[in-house]
Protein backbone atom coordinates (compact mmCIF):
# COMPACT_ATOMS: atom_id res chain seq x y z
CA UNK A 1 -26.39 -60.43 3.78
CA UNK A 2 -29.24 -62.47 5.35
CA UNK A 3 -26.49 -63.43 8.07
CA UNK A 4 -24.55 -60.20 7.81
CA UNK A 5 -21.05 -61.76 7.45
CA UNK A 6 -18.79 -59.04 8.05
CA UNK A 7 -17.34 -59.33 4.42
CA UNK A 8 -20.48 -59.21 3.28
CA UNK A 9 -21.52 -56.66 4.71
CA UNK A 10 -18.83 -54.44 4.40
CA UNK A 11 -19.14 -55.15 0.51
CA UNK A 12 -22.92 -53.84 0.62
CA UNK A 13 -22.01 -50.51 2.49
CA UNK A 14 -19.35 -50.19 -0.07
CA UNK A 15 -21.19 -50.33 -3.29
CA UNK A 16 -23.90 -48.20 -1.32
CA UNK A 17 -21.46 -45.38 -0.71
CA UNK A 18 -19.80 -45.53 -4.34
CA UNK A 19 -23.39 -45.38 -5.63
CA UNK A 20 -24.47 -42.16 -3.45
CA UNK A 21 -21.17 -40.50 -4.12
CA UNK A 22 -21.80 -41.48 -8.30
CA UNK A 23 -25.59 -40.06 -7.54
CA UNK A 24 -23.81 -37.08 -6.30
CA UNK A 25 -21.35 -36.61 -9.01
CA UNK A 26 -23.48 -36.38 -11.56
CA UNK A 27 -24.43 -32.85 -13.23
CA UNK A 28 -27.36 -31.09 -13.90
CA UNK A 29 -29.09 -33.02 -10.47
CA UNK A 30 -31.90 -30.74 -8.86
CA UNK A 31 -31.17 -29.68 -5.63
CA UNK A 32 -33.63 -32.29 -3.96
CA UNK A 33 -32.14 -34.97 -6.02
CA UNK A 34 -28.90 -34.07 -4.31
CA UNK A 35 -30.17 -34.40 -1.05
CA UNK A 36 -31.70 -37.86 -1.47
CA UNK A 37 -27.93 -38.60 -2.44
CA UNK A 38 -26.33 -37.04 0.50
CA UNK A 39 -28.89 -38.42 2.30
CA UNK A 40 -27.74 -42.01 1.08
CA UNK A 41 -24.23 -41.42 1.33
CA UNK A 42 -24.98 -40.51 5.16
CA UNK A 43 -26.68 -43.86 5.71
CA UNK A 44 -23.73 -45.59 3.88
CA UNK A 45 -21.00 -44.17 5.76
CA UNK A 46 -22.60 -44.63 9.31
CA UNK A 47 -23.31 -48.40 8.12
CA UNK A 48 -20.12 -48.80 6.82
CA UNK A 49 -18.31 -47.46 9.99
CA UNK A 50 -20.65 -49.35 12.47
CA UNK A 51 -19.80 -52.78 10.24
CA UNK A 52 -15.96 -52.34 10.00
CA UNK A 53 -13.48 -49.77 11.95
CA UNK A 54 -11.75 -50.30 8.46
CA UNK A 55 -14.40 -48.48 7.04
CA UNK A 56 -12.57 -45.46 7.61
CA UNK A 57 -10.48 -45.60 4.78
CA UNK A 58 -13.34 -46.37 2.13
CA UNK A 59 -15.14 -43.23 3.87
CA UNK A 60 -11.82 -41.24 3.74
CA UNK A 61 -10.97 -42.15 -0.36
CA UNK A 62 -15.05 -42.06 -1.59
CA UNK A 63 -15.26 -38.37 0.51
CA UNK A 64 -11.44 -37.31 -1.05
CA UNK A 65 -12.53 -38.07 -5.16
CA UNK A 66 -16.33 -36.71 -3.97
CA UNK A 67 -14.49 -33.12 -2.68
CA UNK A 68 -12.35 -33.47 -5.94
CA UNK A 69 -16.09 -33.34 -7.65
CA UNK A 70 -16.65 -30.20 -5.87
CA UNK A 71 -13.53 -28.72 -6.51
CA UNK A 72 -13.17 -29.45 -9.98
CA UNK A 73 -17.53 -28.27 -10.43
CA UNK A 74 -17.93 -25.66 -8.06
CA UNK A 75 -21.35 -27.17 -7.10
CA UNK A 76 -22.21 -25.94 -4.04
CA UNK A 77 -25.13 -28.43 -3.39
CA UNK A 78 -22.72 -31.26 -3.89
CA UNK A 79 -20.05 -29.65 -1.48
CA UNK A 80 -22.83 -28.95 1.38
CA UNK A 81 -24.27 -32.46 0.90
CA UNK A 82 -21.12 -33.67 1.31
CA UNK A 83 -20.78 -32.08 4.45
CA UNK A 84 -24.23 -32.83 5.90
CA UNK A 85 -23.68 -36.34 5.10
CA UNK A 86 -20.26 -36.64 6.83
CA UNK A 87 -21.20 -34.14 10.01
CA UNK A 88 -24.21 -36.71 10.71
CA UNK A 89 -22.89 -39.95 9.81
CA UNK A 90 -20.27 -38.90 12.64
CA UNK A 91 -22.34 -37.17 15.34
CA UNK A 92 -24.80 -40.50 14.93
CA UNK A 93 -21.93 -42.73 16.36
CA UNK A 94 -21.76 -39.97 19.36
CA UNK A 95 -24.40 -42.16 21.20
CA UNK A 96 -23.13 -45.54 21.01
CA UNK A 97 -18.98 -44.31 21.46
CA UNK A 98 -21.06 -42.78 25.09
CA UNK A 99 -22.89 -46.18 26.33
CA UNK A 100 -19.28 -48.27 25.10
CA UNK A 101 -16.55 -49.42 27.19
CA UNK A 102 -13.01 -48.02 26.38
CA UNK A 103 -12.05 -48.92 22.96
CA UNK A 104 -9.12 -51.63 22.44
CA UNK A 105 -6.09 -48.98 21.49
CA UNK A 106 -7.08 -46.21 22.94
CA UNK A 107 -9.63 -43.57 22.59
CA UNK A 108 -8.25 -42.99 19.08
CA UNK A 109 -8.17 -46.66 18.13
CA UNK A 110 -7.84 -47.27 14.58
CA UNK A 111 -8.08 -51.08 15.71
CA UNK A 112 -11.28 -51.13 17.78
CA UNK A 113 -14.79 -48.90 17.04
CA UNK A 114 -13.28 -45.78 19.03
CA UNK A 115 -14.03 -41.85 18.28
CA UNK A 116 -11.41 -41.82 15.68
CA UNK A 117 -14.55 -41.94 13.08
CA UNK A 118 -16.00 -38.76 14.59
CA UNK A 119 -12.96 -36.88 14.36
CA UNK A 120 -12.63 -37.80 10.76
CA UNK A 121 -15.88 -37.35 9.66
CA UNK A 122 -16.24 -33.35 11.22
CA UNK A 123 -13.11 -33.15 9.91
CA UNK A 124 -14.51 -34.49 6.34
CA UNK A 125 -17.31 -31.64 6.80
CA UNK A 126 -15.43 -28.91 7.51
CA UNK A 127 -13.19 -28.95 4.75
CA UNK A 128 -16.29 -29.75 2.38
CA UNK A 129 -18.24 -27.28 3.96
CA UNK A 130 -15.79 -24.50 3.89
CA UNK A 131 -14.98 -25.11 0.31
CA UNK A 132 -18.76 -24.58 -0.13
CA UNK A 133 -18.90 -21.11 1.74
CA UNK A 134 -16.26 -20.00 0.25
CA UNK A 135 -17.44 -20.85 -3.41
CA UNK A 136 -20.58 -19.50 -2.32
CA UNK A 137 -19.16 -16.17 -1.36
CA UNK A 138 -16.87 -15.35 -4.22
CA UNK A 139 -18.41 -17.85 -7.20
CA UNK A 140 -15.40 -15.46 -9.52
CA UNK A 141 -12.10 -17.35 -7.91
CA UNK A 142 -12.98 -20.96 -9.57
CA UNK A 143 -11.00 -23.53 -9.02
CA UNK A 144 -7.92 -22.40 -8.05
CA UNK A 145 -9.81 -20.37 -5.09
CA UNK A 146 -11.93 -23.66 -3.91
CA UNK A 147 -8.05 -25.76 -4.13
CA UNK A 148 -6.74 -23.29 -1.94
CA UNK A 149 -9.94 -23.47 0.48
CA UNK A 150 -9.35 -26.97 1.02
CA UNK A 151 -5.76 -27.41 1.59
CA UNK A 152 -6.49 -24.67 3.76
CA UNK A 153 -9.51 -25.95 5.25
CA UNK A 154 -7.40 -29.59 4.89
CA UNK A 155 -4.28 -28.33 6.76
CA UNK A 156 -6.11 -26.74 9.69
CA UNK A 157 -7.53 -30.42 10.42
CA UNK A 158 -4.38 -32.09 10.32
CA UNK A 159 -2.74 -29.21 12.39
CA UNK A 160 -5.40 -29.42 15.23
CA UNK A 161 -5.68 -33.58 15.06
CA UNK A 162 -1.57 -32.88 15.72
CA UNK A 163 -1.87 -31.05 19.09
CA UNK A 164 -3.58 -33.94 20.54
CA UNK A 165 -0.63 -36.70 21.34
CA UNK A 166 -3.04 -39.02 21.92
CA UNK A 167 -4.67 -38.94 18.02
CA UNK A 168 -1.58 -38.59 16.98
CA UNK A 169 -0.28 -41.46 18.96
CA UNK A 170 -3.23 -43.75 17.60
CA UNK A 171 -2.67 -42.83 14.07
CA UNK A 172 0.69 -44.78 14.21
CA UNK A 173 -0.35 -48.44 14.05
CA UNK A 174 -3.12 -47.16 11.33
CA UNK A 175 -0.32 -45.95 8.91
CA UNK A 176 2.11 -49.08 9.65
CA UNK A 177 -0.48 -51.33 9.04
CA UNK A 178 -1.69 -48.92 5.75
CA UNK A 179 2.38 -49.66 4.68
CA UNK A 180 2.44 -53.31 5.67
CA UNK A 181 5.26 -52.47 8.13
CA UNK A 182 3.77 -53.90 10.90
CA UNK A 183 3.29 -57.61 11.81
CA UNK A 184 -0.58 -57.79 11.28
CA UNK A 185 -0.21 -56.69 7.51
CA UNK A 186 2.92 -58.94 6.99
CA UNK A 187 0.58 -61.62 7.92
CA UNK A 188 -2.77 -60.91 6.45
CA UNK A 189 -3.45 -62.46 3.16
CA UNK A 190 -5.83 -59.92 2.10
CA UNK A 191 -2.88 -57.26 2.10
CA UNK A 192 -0.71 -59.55 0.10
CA UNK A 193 -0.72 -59.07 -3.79
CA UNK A 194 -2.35 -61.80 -5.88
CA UNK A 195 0.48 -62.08 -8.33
């Protein structure tokens, strides 16, 4: 990554944020070890999303199995790093989405560097982080209490991202391309199966 390739670099920000959300995933951490690991998986997801508006979907999947850590633990420590580190790898692109010109697609753009990312990412910390208050008020309901948290907590997101037409409007060519029904991913080798 001495010329950071795009690949490349997209490959180094991924085995960065598997390895903080591993760190993070493992039991028995003290709480300061867990905050060097959110603190990694913070600088891993705001590399990640500055190298690649495809990012998104590694951030999306690591942050998914990472809250299925929490769920399945109870850890609170995990669940609030796990917020901290997606609430600041967001608000740190705040700065550079203000000093860029409109992003190709749209505000939304899941095509360009846009504030799609930011939306995500809060969104990624409020569900973590309500799973975590909640498990921190009532430690007795266990998992079935922090399952219905999230798709609480999970469901509010989607429902507010849905009374914005234009999110909702940008989130279109994301999915089609996602299901390879759209010309791009008919096209691009590296959505084509090897065999």
């Amino acid at each position: 990554v001495g010329n950071p390739d795009h690949h490349a670099a997209v490959a180094m920000f991924g085995a960065w944020l598997l390895l903080a959300c591993l760190g993070l995933a493992q039991g028995g951490a003290s709480a300061r070890r867990v905050r060097l690991w959110g603190f990694a998986l913070a600088i891993a997801q705001l590399g990640l999303l500055l190298t690649w508006h495809g990012g998104l979907l590694y951030v999306a999947l690591a942050n998914a199995l990472l809250l299925g850590v929490g769920i399945l633990t109870g850890r609170t420590t995990v669940l609030f790093a796990q917020a901290g580190a997606a609430a600041s790898s967001g608000l740190l692109l705040v700065p550079l989405l203000l000093v860029s010109p409109e992003p190709l697609g749209g505000t939304f753009s899941s095509i360009s560097f846009s504030w799609l990312p930011v939306v995500a990412t809060l969104a990624i910390a409020g569900v973590s982080g309500a799973v975590g208050l909640a498990e921190r008020w009532a430690p007795a309901g266990g998992i079935r209490q922090r399952m219905t948290w999230a798709a609480g907590a999970g469901l509010l997101a989607l429902a507010g991202a849905a009374l914005s037409p234009e999110l909702r409007e940008a989130l279109a060519p994301a999915l089609g391309f996602l299901a390879q029904t759209d010309q791009v991913g008919m096209i691009t080798g590296e959505q084509n199966p090897l065999f």
